[in-house]
N, C-alpha and C. Protein backbone atom coordinates (compact mmCIF):
# COMPACT_ATOMS: atom_id res chain seq x y z
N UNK A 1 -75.19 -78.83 -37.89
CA UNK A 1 -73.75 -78.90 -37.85
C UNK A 1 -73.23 -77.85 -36.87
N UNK A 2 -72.40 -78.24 -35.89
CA UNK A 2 -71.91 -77.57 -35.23
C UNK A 2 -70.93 -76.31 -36.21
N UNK A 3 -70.81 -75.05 -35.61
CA UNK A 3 -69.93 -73.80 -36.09
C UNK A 3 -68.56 -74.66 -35.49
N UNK A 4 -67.62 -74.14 -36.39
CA UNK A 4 -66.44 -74.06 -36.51
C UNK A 4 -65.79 -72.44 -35.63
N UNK A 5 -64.51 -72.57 -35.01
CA UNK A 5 -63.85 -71.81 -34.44
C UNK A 5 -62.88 -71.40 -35.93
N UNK A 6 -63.01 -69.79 -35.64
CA UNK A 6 -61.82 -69.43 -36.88
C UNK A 6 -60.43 -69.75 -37.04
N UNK A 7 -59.96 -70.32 -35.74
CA UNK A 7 -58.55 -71.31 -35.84
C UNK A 7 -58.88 -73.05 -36.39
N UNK A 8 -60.17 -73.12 -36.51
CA UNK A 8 -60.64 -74.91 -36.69
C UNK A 8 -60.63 -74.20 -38.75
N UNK A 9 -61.39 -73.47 -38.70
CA UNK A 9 -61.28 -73.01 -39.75
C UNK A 9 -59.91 -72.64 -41.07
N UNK A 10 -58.83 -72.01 -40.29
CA UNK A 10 -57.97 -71.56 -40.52
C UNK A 10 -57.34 -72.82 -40.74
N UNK A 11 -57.10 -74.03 -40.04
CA UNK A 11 -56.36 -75.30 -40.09
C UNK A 11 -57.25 -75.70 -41.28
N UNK A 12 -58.23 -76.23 -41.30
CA UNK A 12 -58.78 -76.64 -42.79
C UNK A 12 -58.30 -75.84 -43.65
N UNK A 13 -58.04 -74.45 -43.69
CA UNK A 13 -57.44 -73.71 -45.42
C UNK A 13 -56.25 -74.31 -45.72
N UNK A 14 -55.82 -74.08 -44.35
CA UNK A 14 -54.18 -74.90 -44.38
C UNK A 14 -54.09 -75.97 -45.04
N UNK A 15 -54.97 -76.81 -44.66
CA UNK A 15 -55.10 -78.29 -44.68
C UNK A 15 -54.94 -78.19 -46.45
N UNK A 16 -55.79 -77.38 -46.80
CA UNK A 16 -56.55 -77.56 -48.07
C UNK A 16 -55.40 -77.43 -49.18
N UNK A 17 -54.91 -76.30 -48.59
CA UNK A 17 -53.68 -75.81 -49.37
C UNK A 17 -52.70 -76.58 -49.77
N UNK A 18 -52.14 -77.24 -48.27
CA UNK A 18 -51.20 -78.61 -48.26
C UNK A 18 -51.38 -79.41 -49.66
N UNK A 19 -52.53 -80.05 -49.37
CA UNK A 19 -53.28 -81.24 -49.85
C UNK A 19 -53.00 -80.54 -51.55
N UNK A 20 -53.44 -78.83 -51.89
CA UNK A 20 -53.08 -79.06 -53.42
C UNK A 20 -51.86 -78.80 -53.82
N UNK A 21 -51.03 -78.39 -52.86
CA UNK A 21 -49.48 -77.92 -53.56
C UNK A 21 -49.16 -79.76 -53.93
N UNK A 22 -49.44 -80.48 -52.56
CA UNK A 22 -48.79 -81.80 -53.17
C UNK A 22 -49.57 -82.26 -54.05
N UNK A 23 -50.49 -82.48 -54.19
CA UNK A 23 -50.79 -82.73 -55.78
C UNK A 23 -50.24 -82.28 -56.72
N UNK A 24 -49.99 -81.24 -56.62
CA UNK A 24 -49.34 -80.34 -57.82
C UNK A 24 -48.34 -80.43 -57.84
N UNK A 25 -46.97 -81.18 -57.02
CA UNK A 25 -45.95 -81.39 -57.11
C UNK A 25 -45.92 -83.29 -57.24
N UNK A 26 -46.66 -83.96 -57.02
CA UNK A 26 -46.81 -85.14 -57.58
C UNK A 26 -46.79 -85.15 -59.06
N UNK A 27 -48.00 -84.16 -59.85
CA UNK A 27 -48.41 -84.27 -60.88
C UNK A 27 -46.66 -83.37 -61.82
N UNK A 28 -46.21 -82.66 -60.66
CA UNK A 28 -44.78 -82.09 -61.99
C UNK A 28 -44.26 -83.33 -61.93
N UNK A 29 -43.87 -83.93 -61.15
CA UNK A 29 -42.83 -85.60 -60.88
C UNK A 29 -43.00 -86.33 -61.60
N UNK A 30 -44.48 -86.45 -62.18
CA UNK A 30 -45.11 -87.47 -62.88
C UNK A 30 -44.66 -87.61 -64.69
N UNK A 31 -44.60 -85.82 -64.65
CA UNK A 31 -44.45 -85.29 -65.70
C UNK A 31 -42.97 -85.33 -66.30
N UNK A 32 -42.45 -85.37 -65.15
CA UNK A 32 -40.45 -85.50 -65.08
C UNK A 32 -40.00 -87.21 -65.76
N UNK A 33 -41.09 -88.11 -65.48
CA UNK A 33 -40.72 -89.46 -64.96
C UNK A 33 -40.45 -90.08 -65.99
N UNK A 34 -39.43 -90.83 -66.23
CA UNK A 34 -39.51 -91.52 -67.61
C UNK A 34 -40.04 -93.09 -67.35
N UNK A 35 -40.02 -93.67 -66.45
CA UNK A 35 -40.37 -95.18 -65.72
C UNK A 35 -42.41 -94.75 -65.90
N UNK A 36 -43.10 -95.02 -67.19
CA UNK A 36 -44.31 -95.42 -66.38
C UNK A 36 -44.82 -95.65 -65.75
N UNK A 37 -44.41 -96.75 -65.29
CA UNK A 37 -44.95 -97.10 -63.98
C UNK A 37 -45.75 -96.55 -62.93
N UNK A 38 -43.67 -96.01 -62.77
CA UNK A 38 -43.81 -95.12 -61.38
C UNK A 38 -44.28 -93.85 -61.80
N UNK A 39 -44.50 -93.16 -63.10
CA UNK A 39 -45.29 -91.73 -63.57
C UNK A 39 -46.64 -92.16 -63.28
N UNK A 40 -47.38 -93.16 -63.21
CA UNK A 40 -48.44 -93.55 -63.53
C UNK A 40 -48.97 -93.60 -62.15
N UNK A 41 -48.39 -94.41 -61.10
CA UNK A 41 -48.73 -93.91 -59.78
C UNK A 41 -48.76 -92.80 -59.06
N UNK A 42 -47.65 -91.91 -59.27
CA UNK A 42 -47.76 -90.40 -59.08
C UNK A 42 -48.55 -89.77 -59.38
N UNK A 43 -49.18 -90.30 -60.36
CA UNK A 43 -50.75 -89.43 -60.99
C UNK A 43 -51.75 -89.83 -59.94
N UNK A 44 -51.83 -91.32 -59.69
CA UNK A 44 -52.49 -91.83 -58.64
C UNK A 44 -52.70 -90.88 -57.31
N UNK A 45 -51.50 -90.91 -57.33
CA UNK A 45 -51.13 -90.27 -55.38
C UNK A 45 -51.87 -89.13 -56.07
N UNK A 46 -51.72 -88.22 -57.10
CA UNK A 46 -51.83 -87.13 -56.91
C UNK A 46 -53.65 -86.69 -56.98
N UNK A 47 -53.89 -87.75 -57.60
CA UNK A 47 -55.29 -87.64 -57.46
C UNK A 47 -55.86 -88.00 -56.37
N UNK A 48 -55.51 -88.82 -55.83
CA UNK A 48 -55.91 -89.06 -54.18
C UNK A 48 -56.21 -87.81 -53.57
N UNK A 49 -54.66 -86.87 -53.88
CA UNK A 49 -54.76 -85.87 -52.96
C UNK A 49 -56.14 -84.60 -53.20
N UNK A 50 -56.03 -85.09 -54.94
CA UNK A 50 -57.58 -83.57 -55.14
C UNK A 50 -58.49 -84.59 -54.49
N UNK A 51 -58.42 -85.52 -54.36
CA UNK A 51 -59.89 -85.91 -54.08
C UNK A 51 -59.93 -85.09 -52.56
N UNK A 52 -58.75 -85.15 -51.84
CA UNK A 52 -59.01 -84.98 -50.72
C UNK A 52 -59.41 -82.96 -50.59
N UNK A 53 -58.40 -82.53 -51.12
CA UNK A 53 -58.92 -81.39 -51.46
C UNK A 53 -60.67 -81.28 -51.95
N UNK A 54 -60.98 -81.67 -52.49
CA UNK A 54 -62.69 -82.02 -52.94
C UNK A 54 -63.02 -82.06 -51.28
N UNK A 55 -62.95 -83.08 -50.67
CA UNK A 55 -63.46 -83.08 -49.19
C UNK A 55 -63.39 -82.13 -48.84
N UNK A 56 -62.37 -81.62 -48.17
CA UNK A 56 -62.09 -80.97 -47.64
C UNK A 56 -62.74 -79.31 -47.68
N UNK A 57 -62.81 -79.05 -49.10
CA UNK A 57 -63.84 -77.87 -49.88
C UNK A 57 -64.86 -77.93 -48.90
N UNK A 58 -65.49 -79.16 -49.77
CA UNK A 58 -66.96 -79.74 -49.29
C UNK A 58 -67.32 -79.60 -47.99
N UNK A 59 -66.53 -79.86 -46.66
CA UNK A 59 -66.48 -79.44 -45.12
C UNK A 59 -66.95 -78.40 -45.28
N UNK A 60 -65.63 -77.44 -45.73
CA UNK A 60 -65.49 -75.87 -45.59
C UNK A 60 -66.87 -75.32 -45.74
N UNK A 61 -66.98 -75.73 -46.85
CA UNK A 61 -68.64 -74.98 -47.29
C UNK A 61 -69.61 -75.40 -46.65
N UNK A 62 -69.82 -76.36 -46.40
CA UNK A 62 -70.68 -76.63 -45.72
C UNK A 62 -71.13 -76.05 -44.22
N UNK A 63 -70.07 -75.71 -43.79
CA UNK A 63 -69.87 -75.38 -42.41
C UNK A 63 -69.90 -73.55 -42.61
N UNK A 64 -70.91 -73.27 -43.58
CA UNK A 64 -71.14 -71.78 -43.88
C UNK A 64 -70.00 -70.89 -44.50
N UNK A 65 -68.68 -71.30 -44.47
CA UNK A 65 -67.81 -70.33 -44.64
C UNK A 65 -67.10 -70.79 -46.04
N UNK A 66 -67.45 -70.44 -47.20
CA UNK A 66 -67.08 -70.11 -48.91
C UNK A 66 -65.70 -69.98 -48.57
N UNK A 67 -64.74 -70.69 -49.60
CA UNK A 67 -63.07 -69.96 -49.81
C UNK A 67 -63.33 -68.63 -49.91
């Protein structure tokens, strides 16, 4: 695997970060929602997003450099 530049690096924390605040603000919305439905998809989205966070980890580490 090619090394990462500490600005390629720095954009993935970013990235990472992004990816869990919105989850975590999906999952308050969800919590707000009185329509099932639409609470029920918000959980959706919001899990999408850890998944992506999961990736995104998974890069990081891989590419030698631990949170």
């Amino acid at each position: 695997m090619t090394s990462l530049t500490t600005k390629e690096l720095a954009f993935i924390e970013d990235e990472i970060r992004a990816e869990q605040i919105t989850a975590k603000t999906l999952n308050w919305c969800a919590s707000q929602c009185s329509d099932l439905e639409f609470a029920t998809r918000l959980e959706q989205m919001a899990e999408e997003h850890q998944l992506r966070v999961a990736d995104l980890s998974q890069y990081f580490n891989q590419a030698g450099n631990p949170q």
